[in-house]
N, C-alpha and C. Protein backbone atom coordinates (compact mmCIF):
# COMPACT_ATOMS: atom_id res chain seq x y z
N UNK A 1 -115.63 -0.15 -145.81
CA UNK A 1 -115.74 -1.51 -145.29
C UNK A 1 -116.35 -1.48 -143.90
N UNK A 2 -116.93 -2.29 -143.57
CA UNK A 2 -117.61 -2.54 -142.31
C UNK A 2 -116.61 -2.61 -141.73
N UNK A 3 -116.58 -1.97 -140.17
CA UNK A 3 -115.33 -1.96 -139.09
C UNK A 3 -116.27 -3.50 -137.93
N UNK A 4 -116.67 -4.28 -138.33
CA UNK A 4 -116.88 -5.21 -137.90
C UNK A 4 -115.93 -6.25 -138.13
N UNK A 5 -115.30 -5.92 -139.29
CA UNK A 5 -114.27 -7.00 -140.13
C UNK A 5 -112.94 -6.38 -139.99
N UNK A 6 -112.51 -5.42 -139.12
CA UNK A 6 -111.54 -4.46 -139.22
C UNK A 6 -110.82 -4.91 -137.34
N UNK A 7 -109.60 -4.81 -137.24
CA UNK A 7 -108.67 -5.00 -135.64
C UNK A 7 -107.95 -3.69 -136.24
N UNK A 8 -107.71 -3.67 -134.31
CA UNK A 8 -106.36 -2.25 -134.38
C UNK A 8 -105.12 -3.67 -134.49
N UNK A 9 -104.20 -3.22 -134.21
CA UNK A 9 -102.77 -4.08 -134.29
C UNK A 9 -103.25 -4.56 -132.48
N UNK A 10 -102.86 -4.48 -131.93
CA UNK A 10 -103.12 -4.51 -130.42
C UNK A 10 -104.34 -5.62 -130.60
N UNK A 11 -105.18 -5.78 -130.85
CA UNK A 11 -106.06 -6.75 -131.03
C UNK A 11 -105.85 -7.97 -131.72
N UNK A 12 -105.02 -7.58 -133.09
CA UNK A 12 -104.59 -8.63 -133.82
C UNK A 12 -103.62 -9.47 -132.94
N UNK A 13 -102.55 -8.63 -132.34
CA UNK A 13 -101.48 -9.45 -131.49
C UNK A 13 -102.18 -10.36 -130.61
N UNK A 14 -103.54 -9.83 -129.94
CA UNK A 14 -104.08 -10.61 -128.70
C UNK A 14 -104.60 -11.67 -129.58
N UNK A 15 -105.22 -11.88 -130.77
CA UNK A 15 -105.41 -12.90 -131.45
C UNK A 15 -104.75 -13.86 -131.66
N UNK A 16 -103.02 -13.43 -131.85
CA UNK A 16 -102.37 -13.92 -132.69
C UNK A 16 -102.08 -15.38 -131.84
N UNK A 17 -102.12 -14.71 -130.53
CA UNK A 17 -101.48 -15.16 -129.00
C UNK A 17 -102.47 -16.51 -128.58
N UNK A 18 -103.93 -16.17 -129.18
CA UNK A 18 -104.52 -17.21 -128.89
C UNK A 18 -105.19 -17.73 -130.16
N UNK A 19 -104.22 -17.88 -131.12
CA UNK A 19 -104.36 -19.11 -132.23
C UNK A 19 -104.45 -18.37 -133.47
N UNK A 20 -104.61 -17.84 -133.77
CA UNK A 20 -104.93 -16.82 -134.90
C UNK A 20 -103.60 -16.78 -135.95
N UNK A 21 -104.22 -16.75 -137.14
CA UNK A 21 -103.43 -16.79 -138.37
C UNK A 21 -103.25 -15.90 -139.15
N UNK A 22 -102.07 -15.11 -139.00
CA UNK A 22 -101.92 -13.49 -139.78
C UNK A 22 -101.25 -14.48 -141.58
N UNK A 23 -102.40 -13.60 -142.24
CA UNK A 23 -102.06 -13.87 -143.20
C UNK A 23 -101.47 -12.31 -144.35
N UNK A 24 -100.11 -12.52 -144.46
CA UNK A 24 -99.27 -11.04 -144.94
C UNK A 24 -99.57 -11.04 -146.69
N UNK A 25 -100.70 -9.81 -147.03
CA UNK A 25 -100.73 -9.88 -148.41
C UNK A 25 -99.85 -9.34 -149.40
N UNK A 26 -98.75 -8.81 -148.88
CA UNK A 26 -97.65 -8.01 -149.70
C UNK A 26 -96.93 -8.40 -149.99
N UNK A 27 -96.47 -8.24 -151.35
CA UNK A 27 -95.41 -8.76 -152.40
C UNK A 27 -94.34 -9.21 -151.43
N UNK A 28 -93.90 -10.01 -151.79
CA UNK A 28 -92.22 -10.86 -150.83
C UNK A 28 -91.03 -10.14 -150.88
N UNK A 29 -90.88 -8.69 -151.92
CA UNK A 29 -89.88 -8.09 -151.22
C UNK A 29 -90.24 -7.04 -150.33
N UNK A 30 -91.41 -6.69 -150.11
CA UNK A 30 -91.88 -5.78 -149.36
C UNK A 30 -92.15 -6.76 -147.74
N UNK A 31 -92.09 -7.76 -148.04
CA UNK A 31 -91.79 -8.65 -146.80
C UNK A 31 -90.25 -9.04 -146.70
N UNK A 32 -89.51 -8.90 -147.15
CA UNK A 32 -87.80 -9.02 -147.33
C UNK A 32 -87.80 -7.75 -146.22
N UNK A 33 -87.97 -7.22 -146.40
CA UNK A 33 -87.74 -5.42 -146.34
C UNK A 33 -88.06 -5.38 -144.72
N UNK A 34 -88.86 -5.72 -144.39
CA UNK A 34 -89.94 -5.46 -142.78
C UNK A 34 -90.69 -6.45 -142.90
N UNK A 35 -91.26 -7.22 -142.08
CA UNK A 35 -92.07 -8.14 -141.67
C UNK A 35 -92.35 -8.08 -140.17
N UNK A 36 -93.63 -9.14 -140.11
CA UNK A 36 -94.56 -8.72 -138.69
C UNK A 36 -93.36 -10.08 -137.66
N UNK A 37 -93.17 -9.65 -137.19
CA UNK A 37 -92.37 -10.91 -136.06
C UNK A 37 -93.19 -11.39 -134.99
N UNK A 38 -93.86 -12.48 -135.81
CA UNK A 38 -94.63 -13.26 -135.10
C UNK A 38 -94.51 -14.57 -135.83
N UNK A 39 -94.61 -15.94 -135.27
CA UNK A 39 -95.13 -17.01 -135.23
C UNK A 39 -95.66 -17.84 -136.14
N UNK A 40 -96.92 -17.23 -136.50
CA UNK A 40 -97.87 -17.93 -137.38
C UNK A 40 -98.35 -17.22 -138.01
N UNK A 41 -97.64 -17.08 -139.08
CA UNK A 41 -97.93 -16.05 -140.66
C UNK A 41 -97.52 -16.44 -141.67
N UNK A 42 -98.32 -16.54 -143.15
CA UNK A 42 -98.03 -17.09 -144.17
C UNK A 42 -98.42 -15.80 -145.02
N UNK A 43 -97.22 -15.41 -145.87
CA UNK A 43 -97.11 -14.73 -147.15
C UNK A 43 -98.18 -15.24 -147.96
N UNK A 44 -99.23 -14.34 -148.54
CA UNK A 44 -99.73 -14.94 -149.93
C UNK A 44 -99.99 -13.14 -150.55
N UNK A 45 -99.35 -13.17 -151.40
CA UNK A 45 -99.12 -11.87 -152.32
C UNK A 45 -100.95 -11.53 -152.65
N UNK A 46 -101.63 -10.22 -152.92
CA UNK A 46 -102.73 -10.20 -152.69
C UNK A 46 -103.18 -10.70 -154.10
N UNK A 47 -102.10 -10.38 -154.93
CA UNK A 47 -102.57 -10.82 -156.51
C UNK A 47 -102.69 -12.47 -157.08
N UNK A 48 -102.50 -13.31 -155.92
CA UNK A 48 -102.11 -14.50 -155.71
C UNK A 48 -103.27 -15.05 -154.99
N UNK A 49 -103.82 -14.38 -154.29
CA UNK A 49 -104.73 -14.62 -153.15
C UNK A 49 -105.91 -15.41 -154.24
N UNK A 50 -106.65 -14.73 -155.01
CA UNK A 50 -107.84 -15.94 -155.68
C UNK A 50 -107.07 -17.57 -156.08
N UNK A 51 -106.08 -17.72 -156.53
CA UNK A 51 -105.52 -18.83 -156.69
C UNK A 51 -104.95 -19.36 -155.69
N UNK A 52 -104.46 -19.09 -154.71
CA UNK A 52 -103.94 -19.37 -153.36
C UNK A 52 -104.82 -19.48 -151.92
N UNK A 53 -106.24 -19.31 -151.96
CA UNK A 53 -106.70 -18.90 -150.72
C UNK A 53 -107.04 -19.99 -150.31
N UNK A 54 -106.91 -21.68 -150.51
CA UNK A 54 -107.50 -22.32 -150.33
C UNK A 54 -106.40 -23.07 -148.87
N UNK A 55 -105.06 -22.45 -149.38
CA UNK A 55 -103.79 -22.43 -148.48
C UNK A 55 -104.21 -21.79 -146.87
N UNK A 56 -105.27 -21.22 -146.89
CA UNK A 56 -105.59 -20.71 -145.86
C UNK A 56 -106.69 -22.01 -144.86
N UNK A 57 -106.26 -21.89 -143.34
CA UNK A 57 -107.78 -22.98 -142.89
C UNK A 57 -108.89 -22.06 -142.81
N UNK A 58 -109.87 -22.33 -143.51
CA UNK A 58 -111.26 -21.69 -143.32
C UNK A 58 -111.84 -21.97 -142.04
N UNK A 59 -111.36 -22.45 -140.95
CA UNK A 59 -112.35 -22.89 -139.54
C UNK A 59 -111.31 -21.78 -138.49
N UNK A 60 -110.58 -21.06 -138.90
CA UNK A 60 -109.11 -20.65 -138.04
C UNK A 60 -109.74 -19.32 -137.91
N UNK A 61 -109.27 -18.17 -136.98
CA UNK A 61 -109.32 -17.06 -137.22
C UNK A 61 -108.12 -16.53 -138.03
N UNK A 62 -108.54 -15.63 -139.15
CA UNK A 62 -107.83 -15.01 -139.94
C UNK A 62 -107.37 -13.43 -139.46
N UNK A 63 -106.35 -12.90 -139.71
CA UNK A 63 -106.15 -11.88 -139.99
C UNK A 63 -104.98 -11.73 -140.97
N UNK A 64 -105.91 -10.74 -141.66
CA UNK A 64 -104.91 -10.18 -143.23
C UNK A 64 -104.32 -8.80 -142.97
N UNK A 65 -102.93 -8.73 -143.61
CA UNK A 65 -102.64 -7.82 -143.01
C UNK A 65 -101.61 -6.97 -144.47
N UNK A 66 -101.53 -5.78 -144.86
CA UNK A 66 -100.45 -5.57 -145.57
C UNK A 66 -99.97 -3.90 -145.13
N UNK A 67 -99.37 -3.45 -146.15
CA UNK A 67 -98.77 -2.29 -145.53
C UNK A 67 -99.35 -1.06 -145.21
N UNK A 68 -100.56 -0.56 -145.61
CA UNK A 68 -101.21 0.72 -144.98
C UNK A 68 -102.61 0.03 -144.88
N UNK A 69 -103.18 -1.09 -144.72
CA UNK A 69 -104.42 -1.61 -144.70
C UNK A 69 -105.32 -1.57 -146.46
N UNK A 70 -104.99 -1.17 -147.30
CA UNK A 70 -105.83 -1.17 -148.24
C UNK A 70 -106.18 -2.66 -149.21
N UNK A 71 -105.12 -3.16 -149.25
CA UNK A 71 -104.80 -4.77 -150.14
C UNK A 71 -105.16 -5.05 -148.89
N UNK A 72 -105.20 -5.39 -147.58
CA UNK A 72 -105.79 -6.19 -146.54
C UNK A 72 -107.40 -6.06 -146.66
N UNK A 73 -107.73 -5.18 -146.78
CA UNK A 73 -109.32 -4.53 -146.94
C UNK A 73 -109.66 -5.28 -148.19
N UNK A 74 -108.88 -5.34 -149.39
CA UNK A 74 -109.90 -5.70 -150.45
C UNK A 74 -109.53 -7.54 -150.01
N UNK A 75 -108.40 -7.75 -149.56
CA UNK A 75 -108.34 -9.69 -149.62
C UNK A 75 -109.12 -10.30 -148.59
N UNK A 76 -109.44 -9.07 -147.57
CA UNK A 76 -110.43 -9.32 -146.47
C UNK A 76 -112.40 -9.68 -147.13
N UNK A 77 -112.00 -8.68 -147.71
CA UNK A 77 -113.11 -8.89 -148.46
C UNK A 77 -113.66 -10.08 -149.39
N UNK A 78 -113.01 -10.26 -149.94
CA UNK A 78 -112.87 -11.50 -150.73
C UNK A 78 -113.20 -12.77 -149.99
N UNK A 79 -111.95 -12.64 -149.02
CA UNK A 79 -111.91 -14.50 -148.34
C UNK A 79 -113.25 -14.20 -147.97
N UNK A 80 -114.13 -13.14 -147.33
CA UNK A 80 -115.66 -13.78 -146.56
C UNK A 80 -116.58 -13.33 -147.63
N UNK A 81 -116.00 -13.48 -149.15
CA UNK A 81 -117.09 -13.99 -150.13
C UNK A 81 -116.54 -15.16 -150.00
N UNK A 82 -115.46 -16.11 -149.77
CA UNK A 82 -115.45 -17.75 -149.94
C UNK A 82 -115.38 -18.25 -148.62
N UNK A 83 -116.49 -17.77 -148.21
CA UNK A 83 -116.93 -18.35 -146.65
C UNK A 83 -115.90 -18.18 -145.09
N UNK A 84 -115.03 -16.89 -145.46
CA UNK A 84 -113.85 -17.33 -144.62
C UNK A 84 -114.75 -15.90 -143.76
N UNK A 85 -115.97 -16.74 -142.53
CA UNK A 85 -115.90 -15.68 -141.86
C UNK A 85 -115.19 -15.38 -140.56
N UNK A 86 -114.32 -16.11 -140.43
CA UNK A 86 -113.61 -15.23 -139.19
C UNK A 86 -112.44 -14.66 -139.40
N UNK A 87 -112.33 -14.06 -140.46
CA UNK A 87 -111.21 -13.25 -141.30
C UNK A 87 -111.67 -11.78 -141.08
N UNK A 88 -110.20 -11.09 -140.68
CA UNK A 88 -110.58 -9.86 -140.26
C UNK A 88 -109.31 -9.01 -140.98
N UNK A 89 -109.54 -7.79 -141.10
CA UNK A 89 -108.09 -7.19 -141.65
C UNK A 89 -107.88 -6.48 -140.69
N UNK A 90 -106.31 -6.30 -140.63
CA UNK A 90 -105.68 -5.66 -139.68
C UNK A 90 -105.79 -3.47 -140.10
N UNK A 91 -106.04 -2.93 -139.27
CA UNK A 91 -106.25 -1.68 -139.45
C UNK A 91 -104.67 -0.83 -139.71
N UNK A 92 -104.54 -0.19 -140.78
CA UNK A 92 -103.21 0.25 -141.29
C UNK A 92 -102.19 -0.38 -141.10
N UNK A 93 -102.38 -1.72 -141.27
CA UNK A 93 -101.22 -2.72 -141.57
C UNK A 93 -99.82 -2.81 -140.71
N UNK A 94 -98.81 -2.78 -141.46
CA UNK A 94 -97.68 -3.12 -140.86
C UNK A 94 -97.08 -1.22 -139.98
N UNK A 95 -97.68 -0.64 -141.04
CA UNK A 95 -96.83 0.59 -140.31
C UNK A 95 -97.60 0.94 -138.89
N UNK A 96 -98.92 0.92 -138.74
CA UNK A 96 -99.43 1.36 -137.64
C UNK A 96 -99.03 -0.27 -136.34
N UNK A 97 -99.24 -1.50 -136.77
CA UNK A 97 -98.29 -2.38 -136.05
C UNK A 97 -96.84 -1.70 -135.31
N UNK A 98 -95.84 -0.77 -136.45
CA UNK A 98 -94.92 -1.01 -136.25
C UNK A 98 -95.06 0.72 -135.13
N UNK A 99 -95.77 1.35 -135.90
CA UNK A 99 -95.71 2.78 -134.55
C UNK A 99 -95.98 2.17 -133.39
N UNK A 100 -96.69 1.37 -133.39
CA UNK A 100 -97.30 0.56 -131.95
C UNK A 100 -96.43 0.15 -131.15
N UNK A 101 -95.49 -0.21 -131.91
CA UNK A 101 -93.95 -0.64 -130.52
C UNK A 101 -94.46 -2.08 -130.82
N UNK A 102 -95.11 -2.72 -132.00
CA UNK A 102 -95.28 -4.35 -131.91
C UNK A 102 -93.97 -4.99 -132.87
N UNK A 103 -93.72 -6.08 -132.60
CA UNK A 103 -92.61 -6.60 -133.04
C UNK A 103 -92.33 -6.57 -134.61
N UNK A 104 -91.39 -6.40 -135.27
CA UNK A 104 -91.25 -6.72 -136.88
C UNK A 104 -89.09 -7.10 -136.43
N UNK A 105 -89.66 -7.42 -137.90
CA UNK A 105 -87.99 -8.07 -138.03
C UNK A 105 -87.98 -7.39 -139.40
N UNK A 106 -86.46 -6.76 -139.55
CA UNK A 106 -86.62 -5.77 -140.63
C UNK A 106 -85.47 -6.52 -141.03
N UNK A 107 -85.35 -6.31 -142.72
CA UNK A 107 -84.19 -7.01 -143.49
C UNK A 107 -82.93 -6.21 -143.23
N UNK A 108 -81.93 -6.57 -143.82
CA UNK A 108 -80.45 -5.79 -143.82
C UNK A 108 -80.85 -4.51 -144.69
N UNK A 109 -80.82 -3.01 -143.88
CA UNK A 109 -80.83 -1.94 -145.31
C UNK A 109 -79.45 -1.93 -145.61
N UNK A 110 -79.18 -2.30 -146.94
CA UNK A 110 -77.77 -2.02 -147.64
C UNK A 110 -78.23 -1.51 -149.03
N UNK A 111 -76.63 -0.34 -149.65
CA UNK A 111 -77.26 -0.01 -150.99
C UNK A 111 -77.01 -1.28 -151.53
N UNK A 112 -77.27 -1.07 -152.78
CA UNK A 112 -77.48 -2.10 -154.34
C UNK A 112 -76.10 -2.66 -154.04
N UNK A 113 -75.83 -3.80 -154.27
CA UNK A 113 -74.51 -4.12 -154.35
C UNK A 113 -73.51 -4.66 -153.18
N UNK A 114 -73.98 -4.05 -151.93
CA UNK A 114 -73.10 -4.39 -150.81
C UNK A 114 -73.65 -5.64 -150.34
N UNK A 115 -74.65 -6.51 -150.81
CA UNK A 115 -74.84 -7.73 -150.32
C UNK A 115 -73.41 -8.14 -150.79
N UNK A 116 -72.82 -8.09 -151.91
CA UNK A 116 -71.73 -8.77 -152.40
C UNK A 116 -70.26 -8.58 -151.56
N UNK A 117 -70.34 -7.12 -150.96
CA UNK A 117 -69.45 -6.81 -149.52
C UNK A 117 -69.42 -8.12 -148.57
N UNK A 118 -70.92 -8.01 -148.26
CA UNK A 118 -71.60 -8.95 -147.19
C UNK A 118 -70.67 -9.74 -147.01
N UNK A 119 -70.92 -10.83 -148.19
CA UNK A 119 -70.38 -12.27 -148.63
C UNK A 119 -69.37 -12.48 -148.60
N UNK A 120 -68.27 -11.38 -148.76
CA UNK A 120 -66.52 -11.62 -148.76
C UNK A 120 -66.56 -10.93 -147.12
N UNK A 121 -67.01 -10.25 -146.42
CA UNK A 121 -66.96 -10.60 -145.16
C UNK A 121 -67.14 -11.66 -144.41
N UNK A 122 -67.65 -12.07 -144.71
CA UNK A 122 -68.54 -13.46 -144.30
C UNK A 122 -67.45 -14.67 -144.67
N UNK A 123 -66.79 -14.48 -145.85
CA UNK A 123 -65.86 -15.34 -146.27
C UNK A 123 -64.46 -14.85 -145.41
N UNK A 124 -64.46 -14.16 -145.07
CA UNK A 124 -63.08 -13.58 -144.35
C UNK A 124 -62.03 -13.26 -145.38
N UNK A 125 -62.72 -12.68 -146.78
CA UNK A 125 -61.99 -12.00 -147.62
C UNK A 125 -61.49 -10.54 -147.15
């Protein structure tokens, strides 16, 4: 892919800061799990993305982003076949974001089952 269409994380953040729209292409439990902690980001699963991209503003700067950059690379690709050129993908996604020391909000790790712990704690069972 052309590194014309490509940000480090550090770039994306400076985007993000001045208007920019991270768009997260990875399945929703892989966003359950870790996510980018920022602002203005909308989930659209990458397999979703031809039926969904219209959810996106085409006049906005884009950045796509998923977990090692590869589904960001091909949905990057795509949106600026449907005119989305200020769409950029983020370079190794969430993990190189997250070596970076940039923000994520990570889900509860619990095994299988202890959500149900959770809940009777929570209840003061």
């Amino acid at each position: 892919m052309n590194n014309t269409h490509e940000v480090s994380p550090a770039k994306a953040l400076a985007m993000l800061k001045k208007g920019a729209l991270l768009v997260d292409v990875r399945q929703p439990k892989e966003v359950a799990k870790k996510s980018f902690d920022v602002p203005d980001i909308i989930n659209i699963p990458v397999g979703e993305l031809n039926k969904r991209f219209q959810e996106i503003p085409v006049d906005r700067k884009i950045i796509i982003a998923c977990h090692v950059g590869s589904r960001g690379s091909m949905a990057t690709r795509f949106l600026i076949s449907q005119g989305y050129s200020k769409a950029v993908n983020m370079q190794q996604g969430i993990v190189r974001w997250e070596k970076e020391g940039l923000p994520v909000k990570s889900g509860a790790k619990q095994k299988s089952g202890s959500w149900l712990m959770q809940i009777f704690k929570k209840i003061g069972h």
